[in-house]
N, C-alpha and C. Protein backbone atom coordinates (compact mmCIF):
# COMPACT_ATOMS: atom_id res chain seq x y z
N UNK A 1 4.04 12.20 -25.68
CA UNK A 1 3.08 13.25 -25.54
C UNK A 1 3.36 14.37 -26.52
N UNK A 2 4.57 14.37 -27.15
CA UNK A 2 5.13 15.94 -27.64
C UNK A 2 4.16 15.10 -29.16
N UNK A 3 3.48 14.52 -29.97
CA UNK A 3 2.91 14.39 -31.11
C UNK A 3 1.76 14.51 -30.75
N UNK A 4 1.27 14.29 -29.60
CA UNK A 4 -0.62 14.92 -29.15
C UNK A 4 -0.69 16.51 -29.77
N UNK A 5 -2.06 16.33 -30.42
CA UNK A 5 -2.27 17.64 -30.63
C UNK A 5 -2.22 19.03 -29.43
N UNK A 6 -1.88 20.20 -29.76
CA UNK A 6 -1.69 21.12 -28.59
C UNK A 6 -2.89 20.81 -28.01
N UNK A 7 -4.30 21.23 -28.30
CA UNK A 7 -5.15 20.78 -27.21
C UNK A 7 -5.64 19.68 -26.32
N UNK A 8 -5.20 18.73 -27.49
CA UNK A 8 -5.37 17.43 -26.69
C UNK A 8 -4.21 17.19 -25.28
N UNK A 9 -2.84 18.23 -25.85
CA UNK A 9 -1.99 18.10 -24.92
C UNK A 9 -2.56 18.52 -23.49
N UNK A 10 -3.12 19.54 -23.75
CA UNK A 10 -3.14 20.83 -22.81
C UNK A 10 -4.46 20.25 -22.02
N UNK A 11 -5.43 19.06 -22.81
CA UNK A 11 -6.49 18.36 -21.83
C UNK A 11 -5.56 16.91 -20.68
N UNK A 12 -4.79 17.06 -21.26
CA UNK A 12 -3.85 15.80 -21.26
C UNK A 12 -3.12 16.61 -19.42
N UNK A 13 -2.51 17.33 -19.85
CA UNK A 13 -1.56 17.99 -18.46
C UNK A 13 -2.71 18.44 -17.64
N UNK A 14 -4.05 19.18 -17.80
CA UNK A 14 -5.01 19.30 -16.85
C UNK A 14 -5.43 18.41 -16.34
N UNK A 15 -5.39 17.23 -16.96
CA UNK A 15 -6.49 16.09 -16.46
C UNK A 15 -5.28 15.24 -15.20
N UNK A 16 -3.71 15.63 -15.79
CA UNK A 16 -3.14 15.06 -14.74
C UNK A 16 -2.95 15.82 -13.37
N UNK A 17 -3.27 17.23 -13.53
CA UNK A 17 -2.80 18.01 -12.73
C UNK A 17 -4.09 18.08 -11.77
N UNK A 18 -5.13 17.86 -12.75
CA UNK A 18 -6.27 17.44 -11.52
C UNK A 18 -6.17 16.69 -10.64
N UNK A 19 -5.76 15.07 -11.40
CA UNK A 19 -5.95 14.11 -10.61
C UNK A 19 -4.37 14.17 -9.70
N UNK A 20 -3.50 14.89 -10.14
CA UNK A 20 -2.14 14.70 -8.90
C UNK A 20 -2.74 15.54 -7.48
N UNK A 21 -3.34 16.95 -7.83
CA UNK A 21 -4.06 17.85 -7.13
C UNK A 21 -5.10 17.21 -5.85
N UNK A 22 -5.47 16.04 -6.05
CA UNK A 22 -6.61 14.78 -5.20
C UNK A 22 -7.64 15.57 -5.73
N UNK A 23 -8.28 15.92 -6.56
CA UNK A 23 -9.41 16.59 -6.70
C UNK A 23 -10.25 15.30 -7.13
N UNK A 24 -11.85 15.53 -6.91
CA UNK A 24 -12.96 14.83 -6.94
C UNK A 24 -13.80 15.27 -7.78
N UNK A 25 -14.55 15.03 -8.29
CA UNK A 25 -16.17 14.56 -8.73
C UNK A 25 -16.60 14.08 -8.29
N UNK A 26 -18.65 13.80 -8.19
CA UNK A 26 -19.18 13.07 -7.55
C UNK A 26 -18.80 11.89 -8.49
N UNK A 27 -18.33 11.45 -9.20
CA UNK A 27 -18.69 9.84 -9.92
C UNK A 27 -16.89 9.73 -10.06
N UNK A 28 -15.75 10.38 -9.37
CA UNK A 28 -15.10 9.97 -9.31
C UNK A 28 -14.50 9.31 -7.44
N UNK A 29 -13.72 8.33 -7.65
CA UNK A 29 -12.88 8.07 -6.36
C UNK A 29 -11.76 8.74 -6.00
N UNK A 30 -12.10 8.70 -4.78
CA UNK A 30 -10.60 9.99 -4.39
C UNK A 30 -9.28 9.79 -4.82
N UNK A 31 -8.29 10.29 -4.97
CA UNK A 31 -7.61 10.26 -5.48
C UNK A 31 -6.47 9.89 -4.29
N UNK A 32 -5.56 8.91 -3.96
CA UNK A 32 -4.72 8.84 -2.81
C UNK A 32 -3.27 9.14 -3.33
N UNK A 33 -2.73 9.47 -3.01
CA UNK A 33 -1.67 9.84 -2.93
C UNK A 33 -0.07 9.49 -2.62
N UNK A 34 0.80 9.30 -2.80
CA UNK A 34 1.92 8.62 -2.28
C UNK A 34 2.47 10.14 -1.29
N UNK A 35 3.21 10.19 -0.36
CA UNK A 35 3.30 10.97 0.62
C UNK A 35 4.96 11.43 0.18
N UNK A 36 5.44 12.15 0.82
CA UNK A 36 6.81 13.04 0.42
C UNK A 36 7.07 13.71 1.89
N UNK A 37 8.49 13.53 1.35
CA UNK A 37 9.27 13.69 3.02
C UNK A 37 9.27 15.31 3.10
N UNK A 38 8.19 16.10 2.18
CA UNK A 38 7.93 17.55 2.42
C UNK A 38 6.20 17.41 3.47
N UNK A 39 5.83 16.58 2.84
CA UNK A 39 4.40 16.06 3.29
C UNK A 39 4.15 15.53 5.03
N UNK A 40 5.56 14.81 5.41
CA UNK A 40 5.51 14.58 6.31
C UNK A 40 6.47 15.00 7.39
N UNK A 41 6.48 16.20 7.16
CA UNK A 41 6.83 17.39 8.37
C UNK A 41 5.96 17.72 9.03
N UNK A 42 5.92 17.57 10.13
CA UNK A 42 4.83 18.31 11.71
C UNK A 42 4.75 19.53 11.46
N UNK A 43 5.49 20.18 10.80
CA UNK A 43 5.22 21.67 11.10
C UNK A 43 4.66 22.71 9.76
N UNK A 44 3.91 21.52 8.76
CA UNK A 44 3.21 22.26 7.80
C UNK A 44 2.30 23.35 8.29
N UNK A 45 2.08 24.75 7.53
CA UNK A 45 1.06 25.77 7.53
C UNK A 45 -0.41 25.18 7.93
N UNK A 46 -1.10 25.79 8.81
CA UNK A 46 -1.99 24.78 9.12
C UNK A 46 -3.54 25.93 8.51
N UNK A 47 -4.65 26.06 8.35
CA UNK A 47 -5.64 26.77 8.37
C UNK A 47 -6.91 26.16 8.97
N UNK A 48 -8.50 27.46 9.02
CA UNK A 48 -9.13 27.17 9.98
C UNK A 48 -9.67 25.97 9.23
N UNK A 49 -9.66 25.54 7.81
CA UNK A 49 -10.56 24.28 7.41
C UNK A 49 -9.71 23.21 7.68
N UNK A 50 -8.64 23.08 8.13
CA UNK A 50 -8.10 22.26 8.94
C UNK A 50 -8.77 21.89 10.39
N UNK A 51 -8.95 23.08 11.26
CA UNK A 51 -9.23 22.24 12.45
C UNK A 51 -10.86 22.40 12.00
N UNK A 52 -11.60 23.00 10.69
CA UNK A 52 -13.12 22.56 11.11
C UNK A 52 -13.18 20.52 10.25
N UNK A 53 -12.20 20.66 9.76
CA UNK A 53 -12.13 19.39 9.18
C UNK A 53 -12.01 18.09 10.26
N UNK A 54 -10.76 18.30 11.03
CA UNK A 54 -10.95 17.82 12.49
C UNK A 54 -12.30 18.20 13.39
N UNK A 55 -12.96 18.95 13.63
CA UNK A 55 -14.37 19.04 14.41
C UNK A 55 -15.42 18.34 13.86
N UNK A 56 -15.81 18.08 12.65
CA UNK A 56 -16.46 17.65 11.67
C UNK A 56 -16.52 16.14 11.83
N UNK A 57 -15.14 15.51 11.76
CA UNK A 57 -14.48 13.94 12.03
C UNK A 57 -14.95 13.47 13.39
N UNK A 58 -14.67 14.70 14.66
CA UNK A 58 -15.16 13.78 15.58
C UNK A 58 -16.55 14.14 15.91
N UNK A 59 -17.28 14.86 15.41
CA UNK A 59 -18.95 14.60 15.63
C UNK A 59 -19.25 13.33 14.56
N UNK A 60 -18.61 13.00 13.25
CA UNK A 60 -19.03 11.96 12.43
C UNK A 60 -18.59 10.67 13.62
N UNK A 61 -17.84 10.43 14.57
CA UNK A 61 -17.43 9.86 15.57
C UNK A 61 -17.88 10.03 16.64
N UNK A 62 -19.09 10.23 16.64
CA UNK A 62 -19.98 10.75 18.31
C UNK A 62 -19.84 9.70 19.15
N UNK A 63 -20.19 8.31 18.45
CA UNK A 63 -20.66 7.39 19.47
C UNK A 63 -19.95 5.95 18.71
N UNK A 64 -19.93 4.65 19.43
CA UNK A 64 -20.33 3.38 18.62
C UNK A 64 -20.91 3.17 17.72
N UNK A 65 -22.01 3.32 17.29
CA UNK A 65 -22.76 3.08 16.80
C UNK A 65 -22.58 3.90 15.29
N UNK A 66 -22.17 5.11 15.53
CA UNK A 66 -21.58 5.62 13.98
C UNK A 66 -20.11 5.32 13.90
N UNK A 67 -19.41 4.28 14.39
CA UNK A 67 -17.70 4.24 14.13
C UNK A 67 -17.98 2.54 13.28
N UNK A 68 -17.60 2.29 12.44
CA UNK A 68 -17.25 1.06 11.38
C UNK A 68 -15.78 0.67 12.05
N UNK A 69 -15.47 -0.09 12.81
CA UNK A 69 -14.16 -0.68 13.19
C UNK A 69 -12.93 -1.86 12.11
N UNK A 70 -13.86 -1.64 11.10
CA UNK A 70 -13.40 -2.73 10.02
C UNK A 70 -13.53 -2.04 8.78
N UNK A 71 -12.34 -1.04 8.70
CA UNK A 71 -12.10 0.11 7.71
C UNK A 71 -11.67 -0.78 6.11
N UNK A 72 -11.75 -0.42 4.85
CA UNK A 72 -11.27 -1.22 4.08
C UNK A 72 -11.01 -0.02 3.03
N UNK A 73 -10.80 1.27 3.23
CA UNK A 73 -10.69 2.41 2.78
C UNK A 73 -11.70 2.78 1.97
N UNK A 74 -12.84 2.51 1.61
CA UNK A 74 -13.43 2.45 0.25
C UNK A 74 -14.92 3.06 1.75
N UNK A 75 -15.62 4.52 1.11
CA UNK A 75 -16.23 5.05 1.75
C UNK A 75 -17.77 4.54 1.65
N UNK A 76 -17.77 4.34 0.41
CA UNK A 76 -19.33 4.15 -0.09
C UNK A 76 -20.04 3.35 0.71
N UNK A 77 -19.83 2.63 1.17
CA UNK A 77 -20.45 1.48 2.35
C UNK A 77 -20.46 1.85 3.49
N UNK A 78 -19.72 2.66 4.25
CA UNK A 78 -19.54 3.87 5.34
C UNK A 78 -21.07 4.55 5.27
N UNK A 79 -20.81 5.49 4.17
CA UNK A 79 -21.87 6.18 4.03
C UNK A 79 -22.78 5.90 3.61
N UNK A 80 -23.29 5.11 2.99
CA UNK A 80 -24.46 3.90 3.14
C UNK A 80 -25.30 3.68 4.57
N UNK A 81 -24.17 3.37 5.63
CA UNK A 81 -24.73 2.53 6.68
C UNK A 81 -24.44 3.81 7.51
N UNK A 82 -24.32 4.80 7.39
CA UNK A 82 -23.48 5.71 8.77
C UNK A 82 -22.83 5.46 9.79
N UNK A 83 -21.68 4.49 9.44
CA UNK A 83 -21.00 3.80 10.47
C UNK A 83 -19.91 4.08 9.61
N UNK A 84 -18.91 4.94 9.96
CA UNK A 84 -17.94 5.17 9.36
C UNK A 84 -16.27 5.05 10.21
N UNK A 85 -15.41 4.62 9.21
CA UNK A 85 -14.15 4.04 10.15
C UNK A 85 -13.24 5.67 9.92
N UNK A 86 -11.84 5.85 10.80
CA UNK A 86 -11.44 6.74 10.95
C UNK A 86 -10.92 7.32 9.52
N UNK A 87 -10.59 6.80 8.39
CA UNK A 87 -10.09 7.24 7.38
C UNK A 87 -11.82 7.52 6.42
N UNK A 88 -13.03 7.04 6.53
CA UNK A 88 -14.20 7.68 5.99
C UNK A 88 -14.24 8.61 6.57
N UNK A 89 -14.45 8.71 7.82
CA UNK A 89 -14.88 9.99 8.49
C UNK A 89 -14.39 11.38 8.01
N UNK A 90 -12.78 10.86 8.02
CA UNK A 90 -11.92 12.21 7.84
C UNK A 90 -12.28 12.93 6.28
N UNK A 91 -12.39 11.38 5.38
CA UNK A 91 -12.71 11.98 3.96
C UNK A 91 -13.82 12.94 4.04
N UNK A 92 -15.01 11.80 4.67
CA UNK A 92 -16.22 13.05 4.76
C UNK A 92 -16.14 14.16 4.96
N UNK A 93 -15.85 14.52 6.18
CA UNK A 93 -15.53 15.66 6.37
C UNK A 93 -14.57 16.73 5.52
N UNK A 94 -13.34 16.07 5.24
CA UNK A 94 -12.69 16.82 4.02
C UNK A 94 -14.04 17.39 2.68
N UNK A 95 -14.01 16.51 2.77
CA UNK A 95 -15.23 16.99 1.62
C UNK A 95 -16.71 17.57 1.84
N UNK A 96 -16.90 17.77 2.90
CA UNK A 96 -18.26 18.10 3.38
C UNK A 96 -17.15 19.86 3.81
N UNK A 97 -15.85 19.97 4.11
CA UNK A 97 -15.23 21.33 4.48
C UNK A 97 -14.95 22.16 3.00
N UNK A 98 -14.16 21.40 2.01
CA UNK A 98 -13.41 21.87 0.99
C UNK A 98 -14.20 21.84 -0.14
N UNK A 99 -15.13 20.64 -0.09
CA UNK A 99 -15.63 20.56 -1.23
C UNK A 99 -15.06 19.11 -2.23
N UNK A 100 -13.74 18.62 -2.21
CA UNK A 100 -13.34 17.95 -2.23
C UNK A 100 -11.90 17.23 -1.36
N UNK A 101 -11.71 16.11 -2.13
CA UNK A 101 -11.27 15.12 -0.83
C UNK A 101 -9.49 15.27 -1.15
N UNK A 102 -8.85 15.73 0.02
CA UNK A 102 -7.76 15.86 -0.29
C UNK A 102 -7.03 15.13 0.95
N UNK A 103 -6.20 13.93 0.08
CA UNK A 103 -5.97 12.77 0.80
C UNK A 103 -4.17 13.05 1.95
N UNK A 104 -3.74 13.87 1.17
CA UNK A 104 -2.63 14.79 2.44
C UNK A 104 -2.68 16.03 3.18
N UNK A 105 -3.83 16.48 2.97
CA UNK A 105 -4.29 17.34 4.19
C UNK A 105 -4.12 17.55 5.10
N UNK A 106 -3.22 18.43 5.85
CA UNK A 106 -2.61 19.13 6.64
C UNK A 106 -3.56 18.22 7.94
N UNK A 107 -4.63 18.78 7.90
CA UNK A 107 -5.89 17.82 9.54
C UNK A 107 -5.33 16.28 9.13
N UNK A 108 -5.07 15.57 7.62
CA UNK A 108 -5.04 14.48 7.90
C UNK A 108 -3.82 13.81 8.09
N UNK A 109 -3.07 15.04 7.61
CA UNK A 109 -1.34 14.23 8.26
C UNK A 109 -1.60 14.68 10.01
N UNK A 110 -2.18 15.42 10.39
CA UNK A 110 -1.59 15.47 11.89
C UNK A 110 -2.52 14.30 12.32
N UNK A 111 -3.17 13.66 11.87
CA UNK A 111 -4.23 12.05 12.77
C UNK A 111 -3.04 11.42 12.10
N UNK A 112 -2.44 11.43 10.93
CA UNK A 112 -1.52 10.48 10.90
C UNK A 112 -0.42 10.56 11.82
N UNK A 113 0.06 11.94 12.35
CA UNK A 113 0.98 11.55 13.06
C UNK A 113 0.58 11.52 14.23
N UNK A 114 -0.81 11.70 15.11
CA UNK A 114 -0.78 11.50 16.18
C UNK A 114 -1.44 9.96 16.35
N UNK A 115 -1.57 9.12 15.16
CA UNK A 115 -1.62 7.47 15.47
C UNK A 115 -0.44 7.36 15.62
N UNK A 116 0.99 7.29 14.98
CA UNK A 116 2.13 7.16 15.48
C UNK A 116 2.92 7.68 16.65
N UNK A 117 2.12 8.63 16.96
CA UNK A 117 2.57 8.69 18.61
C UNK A 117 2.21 7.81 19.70
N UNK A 118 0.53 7.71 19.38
CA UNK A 118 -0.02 6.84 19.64
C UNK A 118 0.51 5.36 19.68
N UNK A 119 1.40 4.87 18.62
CA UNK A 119 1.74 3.51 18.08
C UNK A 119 3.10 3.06 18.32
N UNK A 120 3.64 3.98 19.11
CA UNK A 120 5.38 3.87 19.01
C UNK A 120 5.73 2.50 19.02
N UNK A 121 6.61 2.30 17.23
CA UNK A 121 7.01 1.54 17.62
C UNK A 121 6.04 0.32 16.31
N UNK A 122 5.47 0.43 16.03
CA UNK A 122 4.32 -0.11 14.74
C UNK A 122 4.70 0.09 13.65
N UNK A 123 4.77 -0.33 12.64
CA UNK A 123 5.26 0.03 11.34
C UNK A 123 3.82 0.20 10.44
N UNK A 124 2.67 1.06 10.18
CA UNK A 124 1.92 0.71 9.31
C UNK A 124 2.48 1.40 7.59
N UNK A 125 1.56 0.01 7.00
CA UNK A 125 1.63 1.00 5.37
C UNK A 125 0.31 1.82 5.20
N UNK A 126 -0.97 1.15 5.87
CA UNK A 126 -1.94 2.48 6.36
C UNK A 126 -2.28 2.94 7.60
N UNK A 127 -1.79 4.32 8.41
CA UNK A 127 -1.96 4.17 9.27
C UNK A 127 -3.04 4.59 10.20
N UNK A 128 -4.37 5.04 8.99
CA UNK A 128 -5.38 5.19 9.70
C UNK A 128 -6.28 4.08 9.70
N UNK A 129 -5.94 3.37 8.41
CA UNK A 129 -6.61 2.11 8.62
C UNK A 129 -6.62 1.46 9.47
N UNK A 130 -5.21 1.27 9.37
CA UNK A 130 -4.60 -0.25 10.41
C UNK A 130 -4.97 0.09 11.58
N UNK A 131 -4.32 1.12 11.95
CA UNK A 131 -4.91 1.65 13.72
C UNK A 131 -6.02 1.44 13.79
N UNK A 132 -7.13 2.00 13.45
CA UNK A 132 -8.73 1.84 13.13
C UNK A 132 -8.68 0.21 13.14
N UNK A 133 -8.55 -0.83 12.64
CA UNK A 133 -8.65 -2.33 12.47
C UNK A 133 -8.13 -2.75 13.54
N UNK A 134 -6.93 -2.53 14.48
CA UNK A 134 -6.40 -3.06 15.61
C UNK A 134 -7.71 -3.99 16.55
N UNK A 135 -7.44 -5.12 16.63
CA UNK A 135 -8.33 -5.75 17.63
C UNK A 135 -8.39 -4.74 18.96
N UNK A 136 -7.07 -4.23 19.68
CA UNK A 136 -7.33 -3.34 20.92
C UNK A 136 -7.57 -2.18 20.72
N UNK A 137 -7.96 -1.54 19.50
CA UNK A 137 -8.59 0.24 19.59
C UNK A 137 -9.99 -0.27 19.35
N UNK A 138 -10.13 0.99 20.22
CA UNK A 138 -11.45 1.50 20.68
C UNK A 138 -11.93 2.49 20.14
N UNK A 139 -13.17 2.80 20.34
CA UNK A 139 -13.35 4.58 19.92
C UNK A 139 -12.91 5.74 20.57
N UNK A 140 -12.64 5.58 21.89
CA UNK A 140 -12.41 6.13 22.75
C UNK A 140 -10.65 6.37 22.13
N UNK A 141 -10.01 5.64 21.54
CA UNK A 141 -8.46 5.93 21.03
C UNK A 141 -8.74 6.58 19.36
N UNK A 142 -9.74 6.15 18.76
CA UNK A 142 -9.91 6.89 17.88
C UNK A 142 -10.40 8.36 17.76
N UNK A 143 -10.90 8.52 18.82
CA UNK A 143 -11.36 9.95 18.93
C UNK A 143 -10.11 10.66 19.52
N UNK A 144 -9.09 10.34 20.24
CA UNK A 144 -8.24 10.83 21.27
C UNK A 144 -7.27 11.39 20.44
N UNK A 145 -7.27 10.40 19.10
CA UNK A 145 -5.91 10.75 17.65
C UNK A 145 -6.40 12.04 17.09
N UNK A 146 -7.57 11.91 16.84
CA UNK A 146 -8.40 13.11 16.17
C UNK A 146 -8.10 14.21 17.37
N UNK A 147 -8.54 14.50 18.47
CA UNK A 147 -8.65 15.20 19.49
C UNK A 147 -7.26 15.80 19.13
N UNK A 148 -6.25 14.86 19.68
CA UNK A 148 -4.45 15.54 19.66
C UNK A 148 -5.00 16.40 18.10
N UNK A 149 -4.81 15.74 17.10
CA UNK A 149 -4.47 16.28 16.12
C UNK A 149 -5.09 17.77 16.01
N UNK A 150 -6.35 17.80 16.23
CA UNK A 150 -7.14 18.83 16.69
C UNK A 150 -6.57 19.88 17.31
N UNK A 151 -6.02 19.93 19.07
CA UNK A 151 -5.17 20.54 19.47
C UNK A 151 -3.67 21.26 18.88
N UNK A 152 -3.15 20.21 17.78
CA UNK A 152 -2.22 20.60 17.41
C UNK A 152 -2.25 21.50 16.49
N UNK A 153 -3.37 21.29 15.61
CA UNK A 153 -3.87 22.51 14.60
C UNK A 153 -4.00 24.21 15.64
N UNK A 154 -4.95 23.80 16.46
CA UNK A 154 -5.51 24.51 16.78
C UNK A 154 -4.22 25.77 17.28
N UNK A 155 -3.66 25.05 18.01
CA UNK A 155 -1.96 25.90 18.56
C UNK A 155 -1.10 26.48 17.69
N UNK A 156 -1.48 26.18 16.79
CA UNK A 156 -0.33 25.81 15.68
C UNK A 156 -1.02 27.36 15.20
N UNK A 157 -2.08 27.13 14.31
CA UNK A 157 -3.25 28.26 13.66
C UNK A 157 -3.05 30.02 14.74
N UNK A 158 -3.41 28.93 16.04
CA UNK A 158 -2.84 30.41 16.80
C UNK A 158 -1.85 31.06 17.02
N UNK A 159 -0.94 30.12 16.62
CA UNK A 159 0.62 30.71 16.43
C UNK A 159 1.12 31.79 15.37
N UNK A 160 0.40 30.95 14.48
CA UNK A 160 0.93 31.55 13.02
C UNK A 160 0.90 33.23 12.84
């Protein structure tokens, strides 16, 4: 990189700092993230577009009929059909709150950790997917992860 021209450099470190950042465009895909043992502490700073990000997720989760039980991470077909699985929903909403989709988000680590409360004992490599795909979850357990997580913001926000 040190023989790139300075500007080309300087498009070069923005364009990564965007995409490390999870930032979006409409004609881009979200950006996912590998997670960090700073990332996955319970007791990150929480704010209110956190829990409207969680409120958002479970009205996109009202009923059956808008939950996709056969998540494959990829949204576009979600939102196509308005049947969206627990990891669309949350994006939506991330992005219908922030503006764009930010894939370690404080609302979305706490559904991550309240599927593993939920799961004691499960090893996932996705764990909103996989939970979401389980032959025995329901919506009724998908909404309940969101719900905790919800609560936990919410306590948390009032704490602060």
């Amino acid at each position: 990189m040190s023989r790139l021209p300075g500007v080309t450099r300087l498009a070069l470190v923005l364009t990564m700092t965007w995409a490390v950042a999870g930032c979006t465009t409409a004609r881009q895909a979200p950006v996912l993230t590998e997670t960090t043992p700073e990332l996955e502490r319970r007791d990150q700073p929480v704010t209110r577009e956190d829990l409207q990000i969680l409120t958002e997720a479970l009205a996109l989760l009202a009923n059956d009929s808008m939950w996709n039980r056969s998540d494959d991470r990829v949204c576009d077909d979600d939102e196509a059909t308005g049947k969206r699985s627990l990891f669309c929903a949350l994006q939506k909403a991330c992005i219908d709150v922030l503006g764009s989709y930010d894939h370690r988000r404080v609302a979305l680590q706490e559904v991550r950790f309240a599927v593993e409360d939920a799961t004691r004992g499960r090893n996932f490599e996705h764990r909103l997917m996989e939970f979401n795909n389980l032959p025995e979850t329901q919506l009724v357990d998908i909404r309940r992860v969101v719900q905790v997580a919800e609560e936990r913001v919410r306590s948390r926000l009032e704490h602060q």
